[in-house]
Protein backbone atom coordinates (compact mmCIF):
# COMPACT_ATOMS: atom_id res chain seq x y z
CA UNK A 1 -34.11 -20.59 19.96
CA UNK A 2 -37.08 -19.27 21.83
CA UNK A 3 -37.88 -21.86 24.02
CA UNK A 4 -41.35 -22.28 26.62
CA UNK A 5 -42.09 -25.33 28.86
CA UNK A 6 -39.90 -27.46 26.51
CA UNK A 7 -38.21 -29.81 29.26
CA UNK A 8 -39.15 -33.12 27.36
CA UNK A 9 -37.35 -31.65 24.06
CA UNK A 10 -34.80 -29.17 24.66
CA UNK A 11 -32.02 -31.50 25.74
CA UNK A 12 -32.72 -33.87 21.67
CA UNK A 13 -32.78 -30.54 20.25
CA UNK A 14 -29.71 -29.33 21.28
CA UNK A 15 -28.14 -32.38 20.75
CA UNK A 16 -29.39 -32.63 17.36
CA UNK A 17 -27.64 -28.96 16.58
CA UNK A 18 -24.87 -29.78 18.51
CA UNK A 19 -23.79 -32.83 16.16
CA UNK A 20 -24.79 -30.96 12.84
CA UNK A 21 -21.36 -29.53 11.04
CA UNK A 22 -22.29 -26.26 8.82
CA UNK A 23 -19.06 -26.21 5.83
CA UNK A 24 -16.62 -25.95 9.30
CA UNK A 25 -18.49 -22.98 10.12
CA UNK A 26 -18.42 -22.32 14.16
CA UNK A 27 -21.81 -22.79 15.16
CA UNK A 28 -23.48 -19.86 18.41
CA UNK A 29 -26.83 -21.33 20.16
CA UNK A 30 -28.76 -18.57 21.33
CA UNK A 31 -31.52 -19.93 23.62
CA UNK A 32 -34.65 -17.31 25.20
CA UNK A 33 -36.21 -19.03 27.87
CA UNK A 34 -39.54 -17.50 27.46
CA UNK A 35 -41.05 -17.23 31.29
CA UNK A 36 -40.24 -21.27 31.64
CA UNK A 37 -42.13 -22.51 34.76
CA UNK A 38 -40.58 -25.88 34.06
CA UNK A 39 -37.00 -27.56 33.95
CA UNK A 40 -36.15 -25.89 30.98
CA UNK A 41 -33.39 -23.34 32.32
CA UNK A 42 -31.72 -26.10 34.65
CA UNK A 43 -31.96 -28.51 31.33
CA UNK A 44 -29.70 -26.21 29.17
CA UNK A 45 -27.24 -25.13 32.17
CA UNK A 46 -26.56 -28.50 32.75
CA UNK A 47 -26.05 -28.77 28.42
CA UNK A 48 -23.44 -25.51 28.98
CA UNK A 49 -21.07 -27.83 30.93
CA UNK A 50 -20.83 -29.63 27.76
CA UNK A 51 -20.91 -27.05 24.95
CA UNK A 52 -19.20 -23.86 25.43
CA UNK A 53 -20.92 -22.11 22.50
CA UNK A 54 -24.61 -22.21 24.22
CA UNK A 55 -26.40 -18.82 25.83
CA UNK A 56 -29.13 -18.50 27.37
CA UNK A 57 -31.42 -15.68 28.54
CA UNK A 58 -34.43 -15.69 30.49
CA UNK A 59 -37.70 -13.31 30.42
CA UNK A 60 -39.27 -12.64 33.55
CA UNK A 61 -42.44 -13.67 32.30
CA UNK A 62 -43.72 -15.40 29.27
CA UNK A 63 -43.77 -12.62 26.29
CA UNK A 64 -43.96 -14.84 23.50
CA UNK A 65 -42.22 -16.33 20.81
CA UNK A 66 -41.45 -12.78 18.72
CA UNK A 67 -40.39 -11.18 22.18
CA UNK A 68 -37.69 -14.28 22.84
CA UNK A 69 -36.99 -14.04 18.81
CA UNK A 70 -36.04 -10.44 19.15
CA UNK A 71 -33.58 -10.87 22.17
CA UNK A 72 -32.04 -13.48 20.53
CA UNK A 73 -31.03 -11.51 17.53
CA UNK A 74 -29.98 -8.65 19.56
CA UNK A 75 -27.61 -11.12 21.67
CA UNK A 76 -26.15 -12.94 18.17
CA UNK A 77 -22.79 -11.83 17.36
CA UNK A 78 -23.11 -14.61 13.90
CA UNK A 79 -23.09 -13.23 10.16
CA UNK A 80 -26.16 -15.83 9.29
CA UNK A 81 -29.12 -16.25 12.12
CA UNK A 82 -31.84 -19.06 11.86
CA UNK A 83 -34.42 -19.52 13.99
CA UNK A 84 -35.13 -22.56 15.76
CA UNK A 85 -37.56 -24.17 18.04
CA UNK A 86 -37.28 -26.30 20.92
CA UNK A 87 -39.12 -29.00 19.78
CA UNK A 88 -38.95 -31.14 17.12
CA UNK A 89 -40.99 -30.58 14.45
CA UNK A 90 -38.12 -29.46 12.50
CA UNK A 91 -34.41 -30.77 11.88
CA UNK A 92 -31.30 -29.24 12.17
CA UNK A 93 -29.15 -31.21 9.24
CA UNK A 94 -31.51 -29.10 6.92
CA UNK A 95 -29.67 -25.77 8.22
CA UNK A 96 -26.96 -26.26 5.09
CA UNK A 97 -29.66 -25.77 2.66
CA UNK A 98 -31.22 -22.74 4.42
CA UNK A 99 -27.76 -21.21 4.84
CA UNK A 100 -26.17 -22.24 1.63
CA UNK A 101 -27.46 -19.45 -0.74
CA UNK A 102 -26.96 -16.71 2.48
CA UNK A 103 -23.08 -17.54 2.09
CA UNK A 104 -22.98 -18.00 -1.76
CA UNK A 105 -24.42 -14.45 -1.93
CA UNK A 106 -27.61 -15.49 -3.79
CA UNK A 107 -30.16 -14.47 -1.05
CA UNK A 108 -30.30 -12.26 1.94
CA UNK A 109 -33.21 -14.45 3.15
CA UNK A 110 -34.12 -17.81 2.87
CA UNK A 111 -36.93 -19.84 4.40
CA UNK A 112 -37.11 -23.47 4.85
CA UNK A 113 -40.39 -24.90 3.35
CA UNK A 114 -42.25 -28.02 4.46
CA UNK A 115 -44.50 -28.27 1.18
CA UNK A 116 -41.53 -28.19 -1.34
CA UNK A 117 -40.67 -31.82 -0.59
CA UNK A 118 -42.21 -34.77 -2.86
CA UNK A 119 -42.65 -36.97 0.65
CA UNK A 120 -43.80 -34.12 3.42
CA UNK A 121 -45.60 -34.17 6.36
CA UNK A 122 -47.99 -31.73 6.84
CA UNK A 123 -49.67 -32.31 10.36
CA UNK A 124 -53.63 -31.77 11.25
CA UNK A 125 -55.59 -30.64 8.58
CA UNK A 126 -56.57 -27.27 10.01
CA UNK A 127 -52.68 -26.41 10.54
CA UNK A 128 -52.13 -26.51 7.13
CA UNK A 129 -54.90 -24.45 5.76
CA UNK A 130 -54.11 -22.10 7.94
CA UNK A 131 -50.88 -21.71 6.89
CA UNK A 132 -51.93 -21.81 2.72
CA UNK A 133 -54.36 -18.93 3.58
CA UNK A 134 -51.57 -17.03 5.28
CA UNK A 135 -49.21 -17.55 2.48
CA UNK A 136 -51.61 -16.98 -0.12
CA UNK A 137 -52.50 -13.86 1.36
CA UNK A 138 -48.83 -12.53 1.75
CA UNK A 139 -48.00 -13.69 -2.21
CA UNK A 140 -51.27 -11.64 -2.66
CA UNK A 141 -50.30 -8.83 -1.04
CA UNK A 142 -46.69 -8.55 -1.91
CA UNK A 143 -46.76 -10.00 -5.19
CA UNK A 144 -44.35 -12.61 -4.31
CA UNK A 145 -44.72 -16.68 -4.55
CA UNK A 146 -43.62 -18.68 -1.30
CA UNK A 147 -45.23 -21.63 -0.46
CA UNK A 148 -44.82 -21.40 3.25
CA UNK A 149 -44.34 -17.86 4.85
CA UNK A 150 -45.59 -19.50 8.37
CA UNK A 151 -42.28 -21.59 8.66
CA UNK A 152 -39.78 -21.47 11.60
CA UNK A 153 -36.67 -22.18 9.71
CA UNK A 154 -36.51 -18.15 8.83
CA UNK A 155 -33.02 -17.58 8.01
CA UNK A 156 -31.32 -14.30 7.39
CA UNK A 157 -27.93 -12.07 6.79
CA UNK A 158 -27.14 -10.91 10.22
CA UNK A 159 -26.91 -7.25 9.11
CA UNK A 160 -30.28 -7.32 7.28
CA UNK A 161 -32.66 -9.13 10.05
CA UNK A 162 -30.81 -6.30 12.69
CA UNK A 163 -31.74 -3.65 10.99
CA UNK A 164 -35.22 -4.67 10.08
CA UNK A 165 -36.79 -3.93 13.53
CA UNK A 166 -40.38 -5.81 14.48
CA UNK A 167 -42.73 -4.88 16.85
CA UNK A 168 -44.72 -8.31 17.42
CA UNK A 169 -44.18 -10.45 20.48
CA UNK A 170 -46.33 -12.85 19.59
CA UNK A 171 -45.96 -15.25 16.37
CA UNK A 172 -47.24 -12.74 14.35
CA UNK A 173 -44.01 -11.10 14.81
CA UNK A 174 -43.49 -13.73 11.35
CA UNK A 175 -45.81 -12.18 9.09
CA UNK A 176 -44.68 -8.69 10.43
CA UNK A 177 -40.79 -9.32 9.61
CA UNK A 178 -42.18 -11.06 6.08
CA UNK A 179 -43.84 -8.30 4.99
CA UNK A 180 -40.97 -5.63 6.27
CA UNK A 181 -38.25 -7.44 4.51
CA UNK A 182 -40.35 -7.96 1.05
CA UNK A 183 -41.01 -4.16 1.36
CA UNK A 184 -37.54 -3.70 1.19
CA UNK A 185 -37.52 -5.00 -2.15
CA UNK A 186 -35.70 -8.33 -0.72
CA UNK A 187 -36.19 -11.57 -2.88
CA UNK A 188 -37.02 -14.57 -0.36
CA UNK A 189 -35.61 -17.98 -1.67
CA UNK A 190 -37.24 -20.80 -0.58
CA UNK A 191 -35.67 -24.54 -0.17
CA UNK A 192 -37.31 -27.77 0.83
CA UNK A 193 -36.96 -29.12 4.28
CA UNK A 194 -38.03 -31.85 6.40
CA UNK A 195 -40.94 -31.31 8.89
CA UNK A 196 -42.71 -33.98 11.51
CA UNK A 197 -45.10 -32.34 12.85
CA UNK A 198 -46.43 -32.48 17.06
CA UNK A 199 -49.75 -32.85 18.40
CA UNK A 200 -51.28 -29.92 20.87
CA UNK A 201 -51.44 -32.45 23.41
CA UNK A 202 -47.38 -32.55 22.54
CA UNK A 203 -47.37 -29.25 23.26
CA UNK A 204 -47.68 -27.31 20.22
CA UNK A 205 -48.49 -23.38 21.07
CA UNK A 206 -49.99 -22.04 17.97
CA UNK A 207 -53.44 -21.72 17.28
CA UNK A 208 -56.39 -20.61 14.80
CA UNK A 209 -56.59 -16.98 16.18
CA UNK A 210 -52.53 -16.85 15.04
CA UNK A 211 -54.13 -17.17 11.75
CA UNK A 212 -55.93 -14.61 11.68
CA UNK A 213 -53.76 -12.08 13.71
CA UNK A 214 -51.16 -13.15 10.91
CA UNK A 215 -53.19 -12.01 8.00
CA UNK A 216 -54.16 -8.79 9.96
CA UNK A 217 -50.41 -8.07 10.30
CA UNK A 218 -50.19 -8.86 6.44
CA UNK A 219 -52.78 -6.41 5.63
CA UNK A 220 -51.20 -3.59 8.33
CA UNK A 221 -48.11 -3.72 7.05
CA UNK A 222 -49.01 -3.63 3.74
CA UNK A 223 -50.11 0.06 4.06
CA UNK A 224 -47.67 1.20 6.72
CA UNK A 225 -44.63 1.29 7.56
């Protein structure tokens, strides 16, 4: 869980994984302070006297969400990794669906998609055509068909996402590991999950030049390695 300036979240969140029970499966929180210059640290090291199965790492500065991402993997010792944020846009009882097809063997890679669902929320406008346009472009590119490449709930085989390196610190460090991991020749299953989307006066980080740094990264990576 990369996590920046999140005081007035991080404590629901955690609770929220805390209380969700994966199949009996022991659960490992991972959380990368990004360069907080809030409460978030002192937040989840009060939350450790609580739950013994929460870590958490700090940046010296703020590096951005692909730079936490990628300390976060390195520090997993799980067989499955998902990616969460410290808000709460997205919800943690929809980790069984992401993880189910990892453990049945029927996907190395599965991402959780807000537009599957019948009754979605899709947020402002401008949010989601920016993420169409970068899907569109990846199933262009790589000659898949997602519906949402730009979601958090990226979920992965342990083995797989560690030896996929990415270079991105920034979010585009999503489009990057996208397009590495469908140049592999890996099959990305999608399943529907529930989304309720914040406000950038809430706090939300990303913006319209993500968008197009995204589909840059798309493009790169297309023709490189």
């Amino acid at each position: 869980m990369p996590a920046y300036n999140e005081e007035k979240t991080i404590a629901q969140i955690v609770e929220k994984i805390m209380a969700v029970n994966l199949f009996n499966i022991s659960k490992e929180l991972i959380i990368v302070d990004d360069g907080s210059t809030d409460n978030t640290s002192n937040i989840v090291k009060n939350l450790q006297s609580r739950f013994n199965n929460i870590s958490i790492f700090k940046l010296e500065k703020n590096s951005g969400k692909g730079a936490a991402v990628r300390v976060g993997i390195e520090k997993s010792k799980g067989h499955v990794i998902i990616i969460q944020d410290a808000d709460l846009e997205y919800e943690p009882k929809d980790y069984a669906a992401c993880i189910a097809p990892i453990l049945e063997k029927r996907a190395r890679v599965v991402y959780g998609s807000r537009l599957l669902p019948a009754k979605r929320k899709t947020g402002r406008f401008d949010f989601l055509l920016g993420g169409m346009m970068v899907t569109f472009v990846t199933n262009i590119l790589y000659l898949t068909w997602l519906t949402d490449e730009p979601t958090c709930y990226k979920t992965f085989d342990a083995d797989l996402i560690k030896s996929t390196p990415f270079k991105a610190d920034g979010f585009d460090w999503e489009p990057e590991i996208t397009a590495k991991i469908l140049k592999k020749g890996n099959k990305i299953v999608e399943v529907p999950i529930n989304y309720y989307p914040r406000k950038k006066s809430e706090g939300k980080k990303i913006n319209w030049r993500d968008g197009i740094k995204a589909i840059w990264t798309l493009f790169k990576y297309r023709f490189v390695n």
